[in-house]
C-alpha atoms as a PDB file:
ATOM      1  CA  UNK A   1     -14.456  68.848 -81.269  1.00  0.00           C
ATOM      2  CA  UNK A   2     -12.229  71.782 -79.666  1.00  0.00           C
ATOM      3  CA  UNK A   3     -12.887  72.320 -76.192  1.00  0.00           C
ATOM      4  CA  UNK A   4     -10.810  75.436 -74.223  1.00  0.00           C
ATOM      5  CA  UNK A   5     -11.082  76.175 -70.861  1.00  0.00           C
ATOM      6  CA  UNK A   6     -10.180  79.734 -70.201  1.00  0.00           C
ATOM      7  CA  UNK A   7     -10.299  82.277 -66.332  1.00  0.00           C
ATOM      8  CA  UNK A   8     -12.399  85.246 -67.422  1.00  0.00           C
ATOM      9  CA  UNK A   9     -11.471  87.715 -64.653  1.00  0.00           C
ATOM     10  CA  UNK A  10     -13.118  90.185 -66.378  1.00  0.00           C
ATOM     11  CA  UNK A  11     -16.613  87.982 -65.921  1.00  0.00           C
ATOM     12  CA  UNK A  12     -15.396  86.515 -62.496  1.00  0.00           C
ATOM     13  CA  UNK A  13     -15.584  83.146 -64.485  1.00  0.00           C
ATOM     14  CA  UNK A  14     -14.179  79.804 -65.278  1.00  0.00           C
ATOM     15  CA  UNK A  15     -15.328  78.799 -68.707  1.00  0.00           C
ATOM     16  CA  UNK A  16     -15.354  75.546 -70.853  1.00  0.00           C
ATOM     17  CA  UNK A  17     -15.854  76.663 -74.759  1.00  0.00           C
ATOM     18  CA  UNK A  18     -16.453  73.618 -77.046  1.00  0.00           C
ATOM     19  CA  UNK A  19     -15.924  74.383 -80.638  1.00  0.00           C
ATOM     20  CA  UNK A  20     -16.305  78.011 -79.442  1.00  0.00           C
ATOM     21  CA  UNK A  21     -19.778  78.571 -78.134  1.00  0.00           C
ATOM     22  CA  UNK A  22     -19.316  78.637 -73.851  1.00  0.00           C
ATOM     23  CA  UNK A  23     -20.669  75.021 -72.516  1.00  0.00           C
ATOM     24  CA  UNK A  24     -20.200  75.187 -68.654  1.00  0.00           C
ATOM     25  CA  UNK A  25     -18.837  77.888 -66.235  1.00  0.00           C
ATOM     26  CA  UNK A  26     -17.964  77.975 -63.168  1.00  0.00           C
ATOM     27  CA  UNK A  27     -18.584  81.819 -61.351  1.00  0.00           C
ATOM     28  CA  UNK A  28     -16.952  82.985 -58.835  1.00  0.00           C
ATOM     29  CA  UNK A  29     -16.050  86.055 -56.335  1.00  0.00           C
ATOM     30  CA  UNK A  30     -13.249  87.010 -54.307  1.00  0.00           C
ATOM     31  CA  UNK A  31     -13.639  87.998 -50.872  1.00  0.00           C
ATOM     32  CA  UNK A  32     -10.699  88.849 -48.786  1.00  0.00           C
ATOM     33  CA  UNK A  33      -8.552  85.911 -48.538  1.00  0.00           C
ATOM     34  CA  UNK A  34     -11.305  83.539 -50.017  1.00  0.00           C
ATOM     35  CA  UNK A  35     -12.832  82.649 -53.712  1.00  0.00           C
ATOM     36  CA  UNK A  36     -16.202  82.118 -53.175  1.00  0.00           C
ATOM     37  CA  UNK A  37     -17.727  79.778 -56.193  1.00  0.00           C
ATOM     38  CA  UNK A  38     -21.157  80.266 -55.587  1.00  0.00           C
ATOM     39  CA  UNK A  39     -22.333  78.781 -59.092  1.00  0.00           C
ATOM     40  CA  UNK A  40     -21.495  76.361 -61.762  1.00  0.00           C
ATOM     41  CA  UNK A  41     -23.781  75.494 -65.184  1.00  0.00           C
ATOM     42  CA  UNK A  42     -23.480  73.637 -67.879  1.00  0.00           C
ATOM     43  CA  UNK A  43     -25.671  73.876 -71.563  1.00  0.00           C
ATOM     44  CA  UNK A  44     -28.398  71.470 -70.923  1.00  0.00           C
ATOM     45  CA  UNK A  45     -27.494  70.052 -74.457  1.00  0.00           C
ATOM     46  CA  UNK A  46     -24.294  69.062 -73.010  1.00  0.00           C
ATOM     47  CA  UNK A  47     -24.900  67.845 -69.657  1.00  0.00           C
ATOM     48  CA  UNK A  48     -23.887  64.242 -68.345  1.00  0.00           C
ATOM     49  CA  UNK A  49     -20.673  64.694 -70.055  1.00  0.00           C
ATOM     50  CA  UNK A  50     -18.086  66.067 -67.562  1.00  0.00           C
ATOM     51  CA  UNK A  51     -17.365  69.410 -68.440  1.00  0.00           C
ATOM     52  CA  UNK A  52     -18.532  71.269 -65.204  1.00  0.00           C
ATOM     53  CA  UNK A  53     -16.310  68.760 -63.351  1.00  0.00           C
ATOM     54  CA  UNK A  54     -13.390  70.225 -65.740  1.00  0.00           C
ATOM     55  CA  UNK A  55     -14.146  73.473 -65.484  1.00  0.00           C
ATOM     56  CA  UNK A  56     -13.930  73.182 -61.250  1.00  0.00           C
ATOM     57  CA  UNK A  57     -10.714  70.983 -62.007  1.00  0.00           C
ATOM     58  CA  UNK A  58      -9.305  73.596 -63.866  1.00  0.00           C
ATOM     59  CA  UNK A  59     -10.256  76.484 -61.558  1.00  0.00           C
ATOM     60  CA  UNK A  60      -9.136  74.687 -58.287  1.00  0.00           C
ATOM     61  CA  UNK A  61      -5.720  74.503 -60.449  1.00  0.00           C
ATOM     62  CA  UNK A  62      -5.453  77.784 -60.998  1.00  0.00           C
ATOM     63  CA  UNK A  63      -6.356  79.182 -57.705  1.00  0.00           C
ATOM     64  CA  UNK A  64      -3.977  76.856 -56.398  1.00  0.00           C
ATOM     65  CA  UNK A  65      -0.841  77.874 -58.804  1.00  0.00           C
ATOM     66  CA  UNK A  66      -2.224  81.813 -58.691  1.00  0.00           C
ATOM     67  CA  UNK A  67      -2.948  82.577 -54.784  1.00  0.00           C
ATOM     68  CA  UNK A  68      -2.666  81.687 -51.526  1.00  0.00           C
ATOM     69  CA  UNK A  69      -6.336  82.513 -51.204  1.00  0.00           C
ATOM     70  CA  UNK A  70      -8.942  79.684 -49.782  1.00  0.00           C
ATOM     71  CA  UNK A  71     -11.746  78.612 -51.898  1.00  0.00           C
ATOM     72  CA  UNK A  72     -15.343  78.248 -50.366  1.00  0.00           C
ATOM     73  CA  UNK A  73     -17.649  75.783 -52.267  1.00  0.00           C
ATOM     74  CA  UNK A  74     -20.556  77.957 -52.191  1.00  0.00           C
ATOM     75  CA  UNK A  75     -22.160  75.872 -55.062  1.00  0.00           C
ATOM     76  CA  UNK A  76     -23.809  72.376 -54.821  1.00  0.00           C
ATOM     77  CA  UNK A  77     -21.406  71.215 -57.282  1.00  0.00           C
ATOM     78  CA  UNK A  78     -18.285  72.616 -56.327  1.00  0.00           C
ATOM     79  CA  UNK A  79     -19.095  71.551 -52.842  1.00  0.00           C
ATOM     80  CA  UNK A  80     -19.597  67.674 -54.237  1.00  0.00           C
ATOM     81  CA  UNK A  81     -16.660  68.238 -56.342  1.00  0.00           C
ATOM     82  CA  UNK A  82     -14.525  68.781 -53.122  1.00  0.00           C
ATOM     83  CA  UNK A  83     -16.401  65.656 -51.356  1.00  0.00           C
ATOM     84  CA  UNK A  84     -15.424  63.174 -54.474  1.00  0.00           C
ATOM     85  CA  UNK A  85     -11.554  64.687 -54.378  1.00  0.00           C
ATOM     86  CA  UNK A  86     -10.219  64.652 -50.620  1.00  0.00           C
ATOM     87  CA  UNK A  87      -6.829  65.004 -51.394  1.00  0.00           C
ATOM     88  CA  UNK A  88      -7.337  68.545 -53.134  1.00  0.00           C
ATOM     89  CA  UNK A  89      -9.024  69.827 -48.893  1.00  0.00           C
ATOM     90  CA  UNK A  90      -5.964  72.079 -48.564  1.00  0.00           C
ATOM     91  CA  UNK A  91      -7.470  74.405 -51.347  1.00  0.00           C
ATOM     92  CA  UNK A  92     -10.347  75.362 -48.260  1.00  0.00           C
ATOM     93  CA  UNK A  93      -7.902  76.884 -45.948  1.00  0.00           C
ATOM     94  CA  UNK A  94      -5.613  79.932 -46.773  1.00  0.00           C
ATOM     95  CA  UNK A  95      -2.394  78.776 -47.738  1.00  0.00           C
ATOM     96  CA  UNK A  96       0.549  81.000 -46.661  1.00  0.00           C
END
């Protein structure tokens, strides 16, 4: 099993492929000095497996390294993703 996680800009998406068909995403806008994830989903085949908690990983990992923007968990999940990993709060306030 090959899984890649890839930022589609483009799509204004965080994607998890497995073996190369797309099996959770987290979407996301930009707005000023925030990223707004406002949705996350993962294949119902695949669910109960992690991979929308390594997609957010991943995209809270690249907004960090990428920008100084803040990131607003819009989304159920992302917003529960944020509650189970404290120590990553710093990513909900601009950084300058």
């Amino acid at each position: 099993m090959t899984t890649v996680l890839v930022h589609e800009p483009g799509a204004a998406r965080y994607a998890l492929y497995v073996d190369g068909e797309l099996a959770a995403l987290a979407d996301y806008a930009v707005q000023g000095d925030t990223v707004s994830f406002h949705h996350t989903f993962t294949d119902p085949a695949r669910r109960g497996q992690g991979l929308a908690g390594q997609v957010v990983e991943f995209a809270m990992a690249d907004v960090e390294a990428t920008s100084n923007r803040a990131v607003a968990p819009d989304c159920w999940f992302v917003a529960r993703w944020f509650a189970k990993h404290p120590e990553r709060a710093a990513l909900l306030t601009v950084r300058g």
